[in-house]
PDB file of N, CA and C in Angstrom:
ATOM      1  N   UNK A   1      -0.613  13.249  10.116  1.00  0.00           N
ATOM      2  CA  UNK A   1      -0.790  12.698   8.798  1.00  0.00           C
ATOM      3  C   UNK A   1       0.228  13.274   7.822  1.00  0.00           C
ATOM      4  N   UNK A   2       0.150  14.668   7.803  1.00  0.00           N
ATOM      5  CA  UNK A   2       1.504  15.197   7.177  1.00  0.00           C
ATOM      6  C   UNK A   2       2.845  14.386   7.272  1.00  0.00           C
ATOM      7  N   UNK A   3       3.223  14.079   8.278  1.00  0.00           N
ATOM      8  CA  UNK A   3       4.800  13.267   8.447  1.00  0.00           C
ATOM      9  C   UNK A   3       4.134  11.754   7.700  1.00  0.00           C
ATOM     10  N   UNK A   4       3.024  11.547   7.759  1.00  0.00           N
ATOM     11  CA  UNK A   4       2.929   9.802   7.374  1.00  0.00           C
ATOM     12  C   UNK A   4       3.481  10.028   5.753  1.00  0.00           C
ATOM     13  N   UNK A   5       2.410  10.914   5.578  1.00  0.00           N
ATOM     14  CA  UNK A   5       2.621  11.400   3.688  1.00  0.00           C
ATOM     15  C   UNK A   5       4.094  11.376   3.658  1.00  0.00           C
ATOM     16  N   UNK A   6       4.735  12.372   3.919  1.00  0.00           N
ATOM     17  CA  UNK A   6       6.126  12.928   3.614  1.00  0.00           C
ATOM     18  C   UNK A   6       6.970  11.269   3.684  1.00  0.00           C
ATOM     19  N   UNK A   7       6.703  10.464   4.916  1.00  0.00           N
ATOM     20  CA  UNK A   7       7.371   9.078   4.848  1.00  0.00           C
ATOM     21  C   UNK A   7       6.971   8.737   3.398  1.00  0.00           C
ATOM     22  N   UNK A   8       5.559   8.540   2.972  1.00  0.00           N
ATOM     23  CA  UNK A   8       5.701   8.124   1.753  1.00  0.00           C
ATOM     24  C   UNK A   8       6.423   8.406   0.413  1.00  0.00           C
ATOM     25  N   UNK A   9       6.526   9.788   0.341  1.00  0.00           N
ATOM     26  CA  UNK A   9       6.817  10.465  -0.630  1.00  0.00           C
ATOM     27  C   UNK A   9       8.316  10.312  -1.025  1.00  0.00           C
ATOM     28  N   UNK A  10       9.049   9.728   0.032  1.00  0.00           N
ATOM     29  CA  UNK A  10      10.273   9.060   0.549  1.00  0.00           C
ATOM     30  C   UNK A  10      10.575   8.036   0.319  1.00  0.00           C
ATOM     31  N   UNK A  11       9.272   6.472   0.470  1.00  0.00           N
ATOM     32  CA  UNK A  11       9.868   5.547   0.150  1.00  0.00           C
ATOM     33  C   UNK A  11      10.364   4.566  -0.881  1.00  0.00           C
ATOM     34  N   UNK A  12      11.209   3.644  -0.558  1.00  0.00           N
ATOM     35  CA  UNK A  12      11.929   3.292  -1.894  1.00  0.00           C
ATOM     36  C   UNK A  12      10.756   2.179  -2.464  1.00  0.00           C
ATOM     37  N   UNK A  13       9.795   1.816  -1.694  1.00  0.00           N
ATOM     38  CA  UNK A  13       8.791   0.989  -2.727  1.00  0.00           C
ATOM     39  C   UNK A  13       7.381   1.613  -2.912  1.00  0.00           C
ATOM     40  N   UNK A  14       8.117   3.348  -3.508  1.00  0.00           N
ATOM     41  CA  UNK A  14       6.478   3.719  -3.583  1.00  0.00           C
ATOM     42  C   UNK A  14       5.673   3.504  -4.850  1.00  0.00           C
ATOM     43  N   UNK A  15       6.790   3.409  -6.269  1.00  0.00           N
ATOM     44  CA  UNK A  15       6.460   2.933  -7.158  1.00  0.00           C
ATOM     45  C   UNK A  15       5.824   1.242  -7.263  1.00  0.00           C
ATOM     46  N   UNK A  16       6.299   0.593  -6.558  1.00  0.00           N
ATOM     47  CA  UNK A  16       5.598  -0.509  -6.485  1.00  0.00           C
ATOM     48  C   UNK A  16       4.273  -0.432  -5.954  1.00  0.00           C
ATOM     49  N   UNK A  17       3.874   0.490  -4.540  1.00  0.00           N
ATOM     50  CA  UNK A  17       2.793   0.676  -4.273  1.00  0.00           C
ATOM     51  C   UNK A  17       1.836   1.444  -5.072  1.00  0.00           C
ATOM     52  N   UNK A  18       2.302   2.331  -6.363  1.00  0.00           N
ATOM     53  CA  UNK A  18       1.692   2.710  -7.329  1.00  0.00           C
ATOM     54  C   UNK A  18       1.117   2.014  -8.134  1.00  0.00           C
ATOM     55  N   UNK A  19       1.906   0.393  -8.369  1.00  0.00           N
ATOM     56  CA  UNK A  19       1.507   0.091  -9.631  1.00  0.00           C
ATOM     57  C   UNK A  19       0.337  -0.933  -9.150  1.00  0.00           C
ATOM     58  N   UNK A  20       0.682  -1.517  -7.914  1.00  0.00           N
ATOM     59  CA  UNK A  20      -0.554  -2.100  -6.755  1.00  0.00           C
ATOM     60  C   UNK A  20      -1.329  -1.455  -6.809  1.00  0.00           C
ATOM     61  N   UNK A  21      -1.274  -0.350  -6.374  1.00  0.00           N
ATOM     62  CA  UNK A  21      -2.699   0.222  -6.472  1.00  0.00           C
ATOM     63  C   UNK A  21      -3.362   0.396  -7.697  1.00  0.00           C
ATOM     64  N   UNK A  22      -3.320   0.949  -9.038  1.00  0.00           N
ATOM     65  CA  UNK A  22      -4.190   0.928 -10.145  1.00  0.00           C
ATOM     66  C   UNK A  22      -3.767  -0.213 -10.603  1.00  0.00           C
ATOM     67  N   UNK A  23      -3.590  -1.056 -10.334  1.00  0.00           N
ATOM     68  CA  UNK A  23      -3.838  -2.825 -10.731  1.00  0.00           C
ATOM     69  C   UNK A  23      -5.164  -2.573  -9.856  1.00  0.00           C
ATOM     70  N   UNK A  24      -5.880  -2.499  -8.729  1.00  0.00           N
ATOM     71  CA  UNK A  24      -6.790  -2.422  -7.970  1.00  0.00           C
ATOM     72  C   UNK A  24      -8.128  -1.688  -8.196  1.00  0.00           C
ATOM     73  N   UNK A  25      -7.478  -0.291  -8.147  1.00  0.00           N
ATOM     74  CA  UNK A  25      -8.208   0.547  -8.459  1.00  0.00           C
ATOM     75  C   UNK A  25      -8.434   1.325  -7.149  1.00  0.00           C
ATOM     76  N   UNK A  26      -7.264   1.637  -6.652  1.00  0.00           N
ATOM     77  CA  UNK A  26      -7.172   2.384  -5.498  1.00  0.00           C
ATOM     78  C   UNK A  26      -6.085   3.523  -5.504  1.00  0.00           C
ATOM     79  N   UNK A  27      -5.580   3.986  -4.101  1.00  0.00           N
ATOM     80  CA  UNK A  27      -4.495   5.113  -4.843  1.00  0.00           C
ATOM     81  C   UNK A  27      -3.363   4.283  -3.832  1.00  0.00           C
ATOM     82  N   UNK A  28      -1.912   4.540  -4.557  1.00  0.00           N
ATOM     83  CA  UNK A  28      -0.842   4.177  -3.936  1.00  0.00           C
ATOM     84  C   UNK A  28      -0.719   4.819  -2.376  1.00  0.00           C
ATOM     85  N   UNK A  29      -0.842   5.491  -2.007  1.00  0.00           N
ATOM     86  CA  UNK A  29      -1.291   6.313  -0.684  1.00  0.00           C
ATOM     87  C   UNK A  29      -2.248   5.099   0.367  1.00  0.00           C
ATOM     88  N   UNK A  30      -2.969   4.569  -0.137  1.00  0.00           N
ATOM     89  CA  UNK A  30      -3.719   3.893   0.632  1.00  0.00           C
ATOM     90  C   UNK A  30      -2.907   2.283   0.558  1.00  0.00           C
ATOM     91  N   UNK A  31      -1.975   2.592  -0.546  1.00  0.00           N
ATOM     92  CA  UNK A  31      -1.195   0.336  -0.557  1.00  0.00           C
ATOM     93  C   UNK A  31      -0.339   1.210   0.793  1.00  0.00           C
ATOM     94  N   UNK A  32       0.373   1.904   0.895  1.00  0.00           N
ATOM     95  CA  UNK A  32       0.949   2.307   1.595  1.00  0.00           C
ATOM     96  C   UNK A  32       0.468   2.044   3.228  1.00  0.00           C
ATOM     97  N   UNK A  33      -0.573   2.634   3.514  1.00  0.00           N
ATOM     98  CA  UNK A  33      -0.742   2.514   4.396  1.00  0.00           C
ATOM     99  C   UNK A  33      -1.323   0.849   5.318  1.00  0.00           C
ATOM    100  N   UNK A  34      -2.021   0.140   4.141  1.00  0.00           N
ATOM    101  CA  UNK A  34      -1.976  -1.322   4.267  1.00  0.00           C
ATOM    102  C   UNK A  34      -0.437  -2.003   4.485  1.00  0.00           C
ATOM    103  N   UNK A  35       0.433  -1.541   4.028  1.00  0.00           N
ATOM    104  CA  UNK A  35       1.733  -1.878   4.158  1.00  0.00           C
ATOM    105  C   UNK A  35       2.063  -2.120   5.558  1.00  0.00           C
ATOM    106  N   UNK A  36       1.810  -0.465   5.589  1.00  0.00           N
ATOM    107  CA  UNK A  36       1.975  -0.133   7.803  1.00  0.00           C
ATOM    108  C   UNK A  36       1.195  -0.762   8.734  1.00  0.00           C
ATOM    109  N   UNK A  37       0.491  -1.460   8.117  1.00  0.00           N
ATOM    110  CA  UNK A  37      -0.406  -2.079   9.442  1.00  0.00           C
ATOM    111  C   UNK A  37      -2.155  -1.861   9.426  1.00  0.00           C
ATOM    112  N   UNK A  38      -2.289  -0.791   8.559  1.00  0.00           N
ATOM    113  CA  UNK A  38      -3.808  -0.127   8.644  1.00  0.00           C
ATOM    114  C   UNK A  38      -4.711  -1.096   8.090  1.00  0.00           C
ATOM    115  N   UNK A  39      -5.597  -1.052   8.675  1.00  0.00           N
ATOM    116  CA  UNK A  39      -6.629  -2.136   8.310  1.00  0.00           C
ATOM    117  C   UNK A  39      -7.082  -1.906   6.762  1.00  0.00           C
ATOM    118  N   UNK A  40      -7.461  -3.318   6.481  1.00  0.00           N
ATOM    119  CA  UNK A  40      -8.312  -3.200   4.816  1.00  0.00           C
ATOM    120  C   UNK A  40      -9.969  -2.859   5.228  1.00  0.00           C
ATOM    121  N   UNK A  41     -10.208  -2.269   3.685  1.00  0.00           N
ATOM    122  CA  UNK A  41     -11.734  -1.704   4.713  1.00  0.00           C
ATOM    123  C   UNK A  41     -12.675  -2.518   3.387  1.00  0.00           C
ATOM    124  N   UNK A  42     -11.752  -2.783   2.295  1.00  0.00           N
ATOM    125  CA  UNK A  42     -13.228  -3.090   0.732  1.00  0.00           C
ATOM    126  C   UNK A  42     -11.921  -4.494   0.845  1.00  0.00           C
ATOM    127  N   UNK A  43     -12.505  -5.401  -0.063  1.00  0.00           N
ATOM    128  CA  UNK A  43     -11.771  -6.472  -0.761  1.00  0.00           C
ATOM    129  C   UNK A  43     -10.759  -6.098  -1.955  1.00  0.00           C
ATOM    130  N   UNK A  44     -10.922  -5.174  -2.162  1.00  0.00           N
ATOM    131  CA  UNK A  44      -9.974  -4.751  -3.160  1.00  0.00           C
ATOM    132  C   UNK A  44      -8.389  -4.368  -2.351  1.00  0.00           C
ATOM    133  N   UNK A  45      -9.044  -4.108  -0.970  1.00  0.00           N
ATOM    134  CA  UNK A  45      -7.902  -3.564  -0.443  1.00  0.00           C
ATOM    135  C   UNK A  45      -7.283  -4.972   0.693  1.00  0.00           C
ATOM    136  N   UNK A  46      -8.040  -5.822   0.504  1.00  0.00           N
ATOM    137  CA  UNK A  46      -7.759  -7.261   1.298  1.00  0.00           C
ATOM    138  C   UNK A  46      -6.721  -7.822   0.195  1.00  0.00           C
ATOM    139  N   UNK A  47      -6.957  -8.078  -0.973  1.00  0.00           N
ATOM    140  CA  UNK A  47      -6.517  -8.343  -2.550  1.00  0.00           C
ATOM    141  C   UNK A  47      -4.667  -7.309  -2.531  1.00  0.00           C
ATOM    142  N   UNK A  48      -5.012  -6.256  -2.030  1.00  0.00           N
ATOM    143  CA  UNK A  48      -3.545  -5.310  -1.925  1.00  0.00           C
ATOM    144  C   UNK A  48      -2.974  -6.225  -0.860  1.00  0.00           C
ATOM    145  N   UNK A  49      -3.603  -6.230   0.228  1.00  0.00           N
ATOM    146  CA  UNK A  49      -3.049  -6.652   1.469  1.00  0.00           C
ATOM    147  C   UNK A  49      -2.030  -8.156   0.902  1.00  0.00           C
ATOM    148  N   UNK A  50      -2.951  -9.439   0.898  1.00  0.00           N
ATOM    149  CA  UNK A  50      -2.398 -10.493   0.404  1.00  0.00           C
ATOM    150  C   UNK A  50      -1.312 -10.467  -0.748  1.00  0.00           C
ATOM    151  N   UNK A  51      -1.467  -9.620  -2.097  1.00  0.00           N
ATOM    152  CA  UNK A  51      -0.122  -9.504  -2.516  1.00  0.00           C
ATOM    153  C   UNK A  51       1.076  -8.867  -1.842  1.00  0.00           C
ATOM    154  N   UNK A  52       1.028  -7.444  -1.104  1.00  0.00           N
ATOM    155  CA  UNK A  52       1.906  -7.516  -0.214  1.00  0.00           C
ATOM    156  C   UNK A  52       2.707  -8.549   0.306  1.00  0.00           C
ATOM    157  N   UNK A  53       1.786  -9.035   1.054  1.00  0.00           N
ATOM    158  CA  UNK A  53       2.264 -10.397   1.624  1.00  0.00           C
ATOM    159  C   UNK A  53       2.941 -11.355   0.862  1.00  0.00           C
ATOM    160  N   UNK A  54       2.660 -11.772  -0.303  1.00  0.00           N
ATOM    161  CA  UNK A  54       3.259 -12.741  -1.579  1.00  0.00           C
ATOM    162  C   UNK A  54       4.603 -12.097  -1.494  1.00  0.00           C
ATOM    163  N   UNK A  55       4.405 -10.741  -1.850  1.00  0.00           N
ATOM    164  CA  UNK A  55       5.735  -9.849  -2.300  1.00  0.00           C
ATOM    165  C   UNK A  55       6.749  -9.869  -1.487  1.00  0.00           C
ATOM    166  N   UNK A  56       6.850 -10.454   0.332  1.00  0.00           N
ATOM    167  CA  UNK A  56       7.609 -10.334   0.963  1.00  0.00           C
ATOM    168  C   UNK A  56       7.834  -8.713   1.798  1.00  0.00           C
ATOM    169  N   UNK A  57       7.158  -7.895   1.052  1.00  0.00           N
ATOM    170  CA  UNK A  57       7.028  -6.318   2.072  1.00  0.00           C
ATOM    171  C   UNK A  57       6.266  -7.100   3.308  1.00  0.00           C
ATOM    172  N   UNK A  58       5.538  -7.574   3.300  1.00  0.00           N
ATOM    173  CA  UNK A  58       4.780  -7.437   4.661  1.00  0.00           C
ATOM    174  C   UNK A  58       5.004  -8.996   5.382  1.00  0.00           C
ATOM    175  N   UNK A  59       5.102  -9.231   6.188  1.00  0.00           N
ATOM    176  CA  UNK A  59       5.159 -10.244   6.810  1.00  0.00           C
ATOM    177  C   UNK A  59       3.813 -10.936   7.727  1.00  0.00           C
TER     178      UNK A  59
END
């Protein structure tokens, strides 16, 4: 988990995943990991997921 963090802390759309997330009400740490593949677990985080997707990060 340490190396996942440190990837984050690194990437170039972490500010975007910041501002995703408290649009939500979640933490950028967790848009992040919806990014990578990790499952959504609330609708708030289904709601992250699908803009992702709009945004072109996720395919």
């Amino acid at each position: 988990m340490c190396k996942a963090y440190f990837h984050y802390l690194l990437c170039e759309n972490r500010t975007f995943y910041k501002q995703l997330a408290k649009k939500y009400g979640t933490t950028g740490w967790r848009a992040y990991r919806i990014a990578q593949g990790k499952n959504s677990r609330t609708f708030k985080e289904y709601l992250i997921f699908l803009e992702l997707h709009r945004k072109g990060i996720i395919s």
